[in-house]
N, C-alpha and C. Protein backbone atom coordinates (compact mmCIF):
# COMPACT_ATOMS: atom_id res chain seq x y z
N UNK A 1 -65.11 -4.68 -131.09
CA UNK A 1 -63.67 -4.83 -131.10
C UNK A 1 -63.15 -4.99 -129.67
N UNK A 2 -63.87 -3.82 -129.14
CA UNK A 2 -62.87 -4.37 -127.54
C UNK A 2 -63.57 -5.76 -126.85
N UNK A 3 -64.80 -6.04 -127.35
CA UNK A 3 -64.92 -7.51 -126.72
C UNK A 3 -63.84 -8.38 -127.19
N UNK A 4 -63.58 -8.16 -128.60
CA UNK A 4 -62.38 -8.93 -128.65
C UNK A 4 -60.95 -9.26 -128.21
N UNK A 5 -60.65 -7.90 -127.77
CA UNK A 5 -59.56 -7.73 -127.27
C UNK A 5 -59.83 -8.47 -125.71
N UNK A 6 -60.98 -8.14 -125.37
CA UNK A 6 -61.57 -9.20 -123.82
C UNK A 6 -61.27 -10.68 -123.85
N UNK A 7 -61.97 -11.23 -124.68
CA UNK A 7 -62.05 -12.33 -125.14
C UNK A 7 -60.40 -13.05 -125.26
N UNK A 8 -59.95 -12.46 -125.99
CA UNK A 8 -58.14 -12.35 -126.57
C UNK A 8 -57.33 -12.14 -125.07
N UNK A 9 -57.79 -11.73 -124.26
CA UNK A 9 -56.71 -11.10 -123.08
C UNK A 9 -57.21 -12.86 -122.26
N UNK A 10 -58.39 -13.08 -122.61
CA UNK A 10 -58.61 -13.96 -121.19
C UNK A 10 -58.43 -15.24 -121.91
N UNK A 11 -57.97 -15.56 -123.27
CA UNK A 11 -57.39 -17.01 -123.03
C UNK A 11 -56.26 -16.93 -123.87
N UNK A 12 -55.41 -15.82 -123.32
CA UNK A 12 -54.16 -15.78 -123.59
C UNK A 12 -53.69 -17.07 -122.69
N UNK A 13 -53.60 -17.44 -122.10
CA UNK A 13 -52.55 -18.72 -121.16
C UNK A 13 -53.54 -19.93 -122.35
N UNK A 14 -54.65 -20.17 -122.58
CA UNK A 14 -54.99 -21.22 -123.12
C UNK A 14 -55.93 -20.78 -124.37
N UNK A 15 -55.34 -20.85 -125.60
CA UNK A 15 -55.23 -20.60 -126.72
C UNK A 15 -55.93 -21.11 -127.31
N UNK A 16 -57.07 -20.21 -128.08
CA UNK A 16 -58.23 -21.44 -128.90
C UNK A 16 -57.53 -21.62 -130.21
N UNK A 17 -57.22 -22.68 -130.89
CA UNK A 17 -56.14 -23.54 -131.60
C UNK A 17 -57.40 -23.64 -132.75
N UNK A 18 -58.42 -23.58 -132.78
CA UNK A 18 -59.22 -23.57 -134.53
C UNK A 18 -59.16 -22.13 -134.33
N UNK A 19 -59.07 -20.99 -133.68
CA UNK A 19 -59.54 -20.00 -134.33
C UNK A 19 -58.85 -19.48 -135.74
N UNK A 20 -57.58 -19.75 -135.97
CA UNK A 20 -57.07 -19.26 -137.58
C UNK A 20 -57.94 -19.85 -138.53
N UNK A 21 -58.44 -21.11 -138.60
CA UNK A 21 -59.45 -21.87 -139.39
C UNK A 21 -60.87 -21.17 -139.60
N UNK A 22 -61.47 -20.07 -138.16
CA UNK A 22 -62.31 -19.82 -138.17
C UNK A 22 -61.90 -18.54 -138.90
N UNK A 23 -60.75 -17.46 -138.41
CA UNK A 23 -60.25 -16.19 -139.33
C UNK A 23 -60.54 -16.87 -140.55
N UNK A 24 -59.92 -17.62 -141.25
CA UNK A 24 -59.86 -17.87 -142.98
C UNK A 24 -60.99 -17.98 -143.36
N UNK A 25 -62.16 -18.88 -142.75
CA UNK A 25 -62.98 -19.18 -143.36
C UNK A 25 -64.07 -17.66 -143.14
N UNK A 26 -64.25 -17.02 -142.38
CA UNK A 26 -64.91 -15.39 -142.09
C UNK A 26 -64.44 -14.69 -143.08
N UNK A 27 -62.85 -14.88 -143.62
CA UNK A 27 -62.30 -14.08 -144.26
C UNK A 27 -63.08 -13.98 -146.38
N UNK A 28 -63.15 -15.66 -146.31
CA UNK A 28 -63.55 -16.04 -147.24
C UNK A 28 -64.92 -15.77 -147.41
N UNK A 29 -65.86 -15.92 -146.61
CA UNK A 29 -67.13 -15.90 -147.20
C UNK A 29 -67.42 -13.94 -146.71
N UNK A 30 -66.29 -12.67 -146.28
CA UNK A 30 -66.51 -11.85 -146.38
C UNK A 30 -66.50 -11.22 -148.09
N UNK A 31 -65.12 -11.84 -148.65
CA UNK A 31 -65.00 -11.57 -149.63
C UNK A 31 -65.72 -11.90 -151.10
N UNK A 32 -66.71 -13.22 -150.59
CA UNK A 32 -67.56 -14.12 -151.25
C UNK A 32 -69.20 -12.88 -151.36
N UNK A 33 -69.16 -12.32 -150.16
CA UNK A 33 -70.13 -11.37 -149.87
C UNK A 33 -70.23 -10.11 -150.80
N UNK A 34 -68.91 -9.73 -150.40
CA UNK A 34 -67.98 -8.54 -151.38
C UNK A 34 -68.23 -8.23 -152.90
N UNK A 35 -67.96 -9.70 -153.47
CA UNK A 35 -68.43 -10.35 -154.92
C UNK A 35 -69.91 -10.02 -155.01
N UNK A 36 -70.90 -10.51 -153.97
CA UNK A 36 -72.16 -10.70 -154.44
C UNK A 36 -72.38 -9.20 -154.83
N UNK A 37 -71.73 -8.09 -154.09
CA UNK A 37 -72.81 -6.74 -153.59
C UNK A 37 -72.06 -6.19 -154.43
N UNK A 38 -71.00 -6.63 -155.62
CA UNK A 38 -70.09 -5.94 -156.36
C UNK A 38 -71.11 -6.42 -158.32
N UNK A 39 -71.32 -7.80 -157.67
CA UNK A 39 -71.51 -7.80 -158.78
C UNK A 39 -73.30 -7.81 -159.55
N UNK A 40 -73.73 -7.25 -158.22
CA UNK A 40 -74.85 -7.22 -158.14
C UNK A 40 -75.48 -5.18 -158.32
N UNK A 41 -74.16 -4.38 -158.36
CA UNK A 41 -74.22 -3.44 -158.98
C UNK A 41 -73.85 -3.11 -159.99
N UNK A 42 -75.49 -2.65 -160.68
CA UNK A 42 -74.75 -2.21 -161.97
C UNK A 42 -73.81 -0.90 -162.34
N UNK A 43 -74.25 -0.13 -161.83
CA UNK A 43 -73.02 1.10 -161.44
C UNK A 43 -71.82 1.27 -161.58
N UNK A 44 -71.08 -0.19 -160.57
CA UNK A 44 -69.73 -0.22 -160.49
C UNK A 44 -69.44 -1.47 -161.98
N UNK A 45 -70.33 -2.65 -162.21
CA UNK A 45 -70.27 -3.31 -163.17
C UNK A 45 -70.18 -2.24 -164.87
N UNK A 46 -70.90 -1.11 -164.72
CA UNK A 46 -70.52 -0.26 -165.89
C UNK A 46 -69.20 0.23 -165.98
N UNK A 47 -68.89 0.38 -165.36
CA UNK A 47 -67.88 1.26 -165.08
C UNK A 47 -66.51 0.31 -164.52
N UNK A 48 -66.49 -0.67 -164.55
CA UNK A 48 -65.60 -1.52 -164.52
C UNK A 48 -64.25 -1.42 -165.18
N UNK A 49 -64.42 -0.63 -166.46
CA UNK A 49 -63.40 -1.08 -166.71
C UNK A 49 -62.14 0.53 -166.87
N UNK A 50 -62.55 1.49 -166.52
CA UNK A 50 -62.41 2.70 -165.55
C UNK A 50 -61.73 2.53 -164.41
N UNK A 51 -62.59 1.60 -163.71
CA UNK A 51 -61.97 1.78 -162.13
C UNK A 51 -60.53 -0.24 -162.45
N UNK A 52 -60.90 -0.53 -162.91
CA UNK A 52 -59.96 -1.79 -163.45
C UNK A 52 -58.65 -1.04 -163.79
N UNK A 53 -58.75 0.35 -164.93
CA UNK A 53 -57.41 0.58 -165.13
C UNK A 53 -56.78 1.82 -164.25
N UNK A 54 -57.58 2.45 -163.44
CA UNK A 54 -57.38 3.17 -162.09
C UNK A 54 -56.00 2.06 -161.13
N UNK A 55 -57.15 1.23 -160.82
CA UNK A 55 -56.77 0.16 -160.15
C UNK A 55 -54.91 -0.27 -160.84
N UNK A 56 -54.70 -0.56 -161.93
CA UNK A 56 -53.87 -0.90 -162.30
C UNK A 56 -52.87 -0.38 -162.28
N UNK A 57 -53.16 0.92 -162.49
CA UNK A 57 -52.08 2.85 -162.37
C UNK A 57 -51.94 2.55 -161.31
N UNK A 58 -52.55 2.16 -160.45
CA UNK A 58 -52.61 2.46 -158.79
C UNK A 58 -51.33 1.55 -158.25
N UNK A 59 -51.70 0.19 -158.61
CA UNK A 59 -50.89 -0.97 -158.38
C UNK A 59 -49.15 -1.02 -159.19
N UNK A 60 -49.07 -0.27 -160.19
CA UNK A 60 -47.66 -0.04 -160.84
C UNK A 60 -47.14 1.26 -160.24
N UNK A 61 -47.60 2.38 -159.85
CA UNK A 61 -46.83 3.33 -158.73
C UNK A 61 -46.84 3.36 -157.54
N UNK A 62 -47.63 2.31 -156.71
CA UNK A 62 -47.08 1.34 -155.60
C UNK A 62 -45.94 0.95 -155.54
N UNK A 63 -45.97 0.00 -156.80
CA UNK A 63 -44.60 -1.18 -156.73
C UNK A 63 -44.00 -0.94 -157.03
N UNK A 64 -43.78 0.76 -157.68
CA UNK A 64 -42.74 1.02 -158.41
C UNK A 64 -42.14 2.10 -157.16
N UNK A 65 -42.51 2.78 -156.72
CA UNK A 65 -42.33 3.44 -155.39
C UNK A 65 -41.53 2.12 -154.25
N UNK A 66 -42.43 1.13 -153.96
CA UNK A 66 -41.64 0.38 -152.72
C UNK A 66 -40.50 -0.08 -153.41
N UNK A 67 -40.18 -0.42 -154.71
CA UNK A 67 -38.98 -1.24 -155.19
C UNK A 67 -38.18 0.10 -154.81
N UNK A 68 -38.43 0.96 -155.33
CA UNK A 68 -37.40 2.21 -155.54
C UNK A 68 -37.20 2.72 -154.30
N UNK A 69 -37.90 2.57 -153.42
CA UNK A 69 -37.80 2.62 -151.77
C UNK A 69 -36.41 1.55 -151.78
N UNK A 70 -36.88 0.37 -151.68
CA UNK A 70 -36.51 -0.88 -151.30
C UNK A 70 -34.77 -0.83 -151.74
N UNK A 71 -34.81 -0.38 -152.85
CA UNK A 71 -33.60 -0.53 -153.12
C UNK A 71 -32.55 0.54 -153.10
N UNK A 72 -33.00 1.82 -152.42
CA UNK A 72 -32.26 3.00 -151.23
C UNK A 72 -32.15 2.48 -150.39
N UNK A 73 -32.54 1.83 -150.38
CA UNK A 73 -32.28 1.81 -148.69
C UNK A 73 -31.23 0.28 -148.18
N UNK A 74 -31.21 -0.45 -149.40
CA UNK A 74 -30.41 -1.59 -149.52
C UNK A 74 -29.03 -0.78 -150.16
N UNK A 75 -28.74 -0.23 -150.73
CA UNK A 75 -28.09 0.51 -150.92
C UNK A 75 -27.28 1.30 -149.61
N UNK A 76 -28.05 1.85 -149.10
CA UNK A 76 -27.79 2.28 -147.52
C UNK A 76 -27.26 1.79 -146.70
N UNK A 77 -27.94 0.80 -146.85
CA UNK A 77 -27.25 -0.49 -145.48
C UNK A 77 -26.49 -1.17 -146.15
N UNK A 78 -26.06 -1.63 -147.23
CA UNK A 78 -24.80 -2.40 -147.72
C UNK A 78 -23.75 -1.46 -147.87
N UNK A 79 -23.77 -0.13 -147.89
CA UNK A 79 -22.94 0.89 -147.78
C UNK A 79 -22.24 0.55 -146.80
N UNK A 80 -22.89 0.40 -145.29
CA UNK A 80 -22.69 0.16 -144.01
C UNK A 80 -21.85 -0.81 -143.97
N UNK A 81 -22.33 -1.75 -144.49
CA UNK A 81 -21.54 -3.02 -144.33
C UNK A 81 -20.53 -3.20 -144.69
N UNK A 82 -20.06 -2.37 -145.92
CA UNK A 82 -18.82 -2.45 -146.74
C UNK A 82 -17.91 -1.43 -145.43
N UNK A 83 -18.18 -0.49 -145.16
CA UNK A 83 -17.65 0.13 -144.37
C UNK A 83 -16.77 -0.36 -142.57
N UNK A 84 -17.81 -1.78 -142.73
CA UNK A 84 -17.07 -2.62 -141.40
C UNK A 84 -16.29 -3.19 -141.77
N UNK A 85 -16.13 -3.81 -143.20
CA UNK A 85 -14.77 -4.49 -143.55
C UNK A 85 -13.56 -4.06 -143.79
N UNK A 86 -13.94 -2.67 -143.88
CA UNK A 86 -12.61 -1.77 -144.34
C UNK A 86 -11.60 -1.74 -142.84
């Protein structure tokens, strides 16, 4: 990591211009990897459909938390706003 940050500091003035091409495509064949060693256990392949509806609980009191965040706090600040027009 800190070579990277090396690397990153010293062509800050001249910018390597494929590297996002190179991020996506690292990104892709990490997750391509991910797949193999996922689906190449049987362990987690048993049990799939356990950790699938984990996963799902997980993902609806997320979104149900940031909306309900999201919309205190819009609430909050349009409070504000009404308050400059007065």
């Amino acid at each position: 990591m800190l070579s990277g940050v090396a690397v990153g500091i010293a062509f800050r003035r001249n910018p390597i211009r494929f590297i996002s091409k190179v991020i996506t495509v690292l990104i892709w064949v990490l997750l391509f990897l991910l797949g193999v060693e996922v689906g190449g256990n049987p362990l987690i392949m048993g049990s799939m459909h356990d950790l699938g509806m984990e996963a799902l609980i997980l993902t609806l009191a997320g979104l149900s938390g940031s909306m309900a965040m999201a919309w205190g706090l819009w609430r909050i600040v349009s409070r504000g706003d009404r308050s400059d027009e007065e």
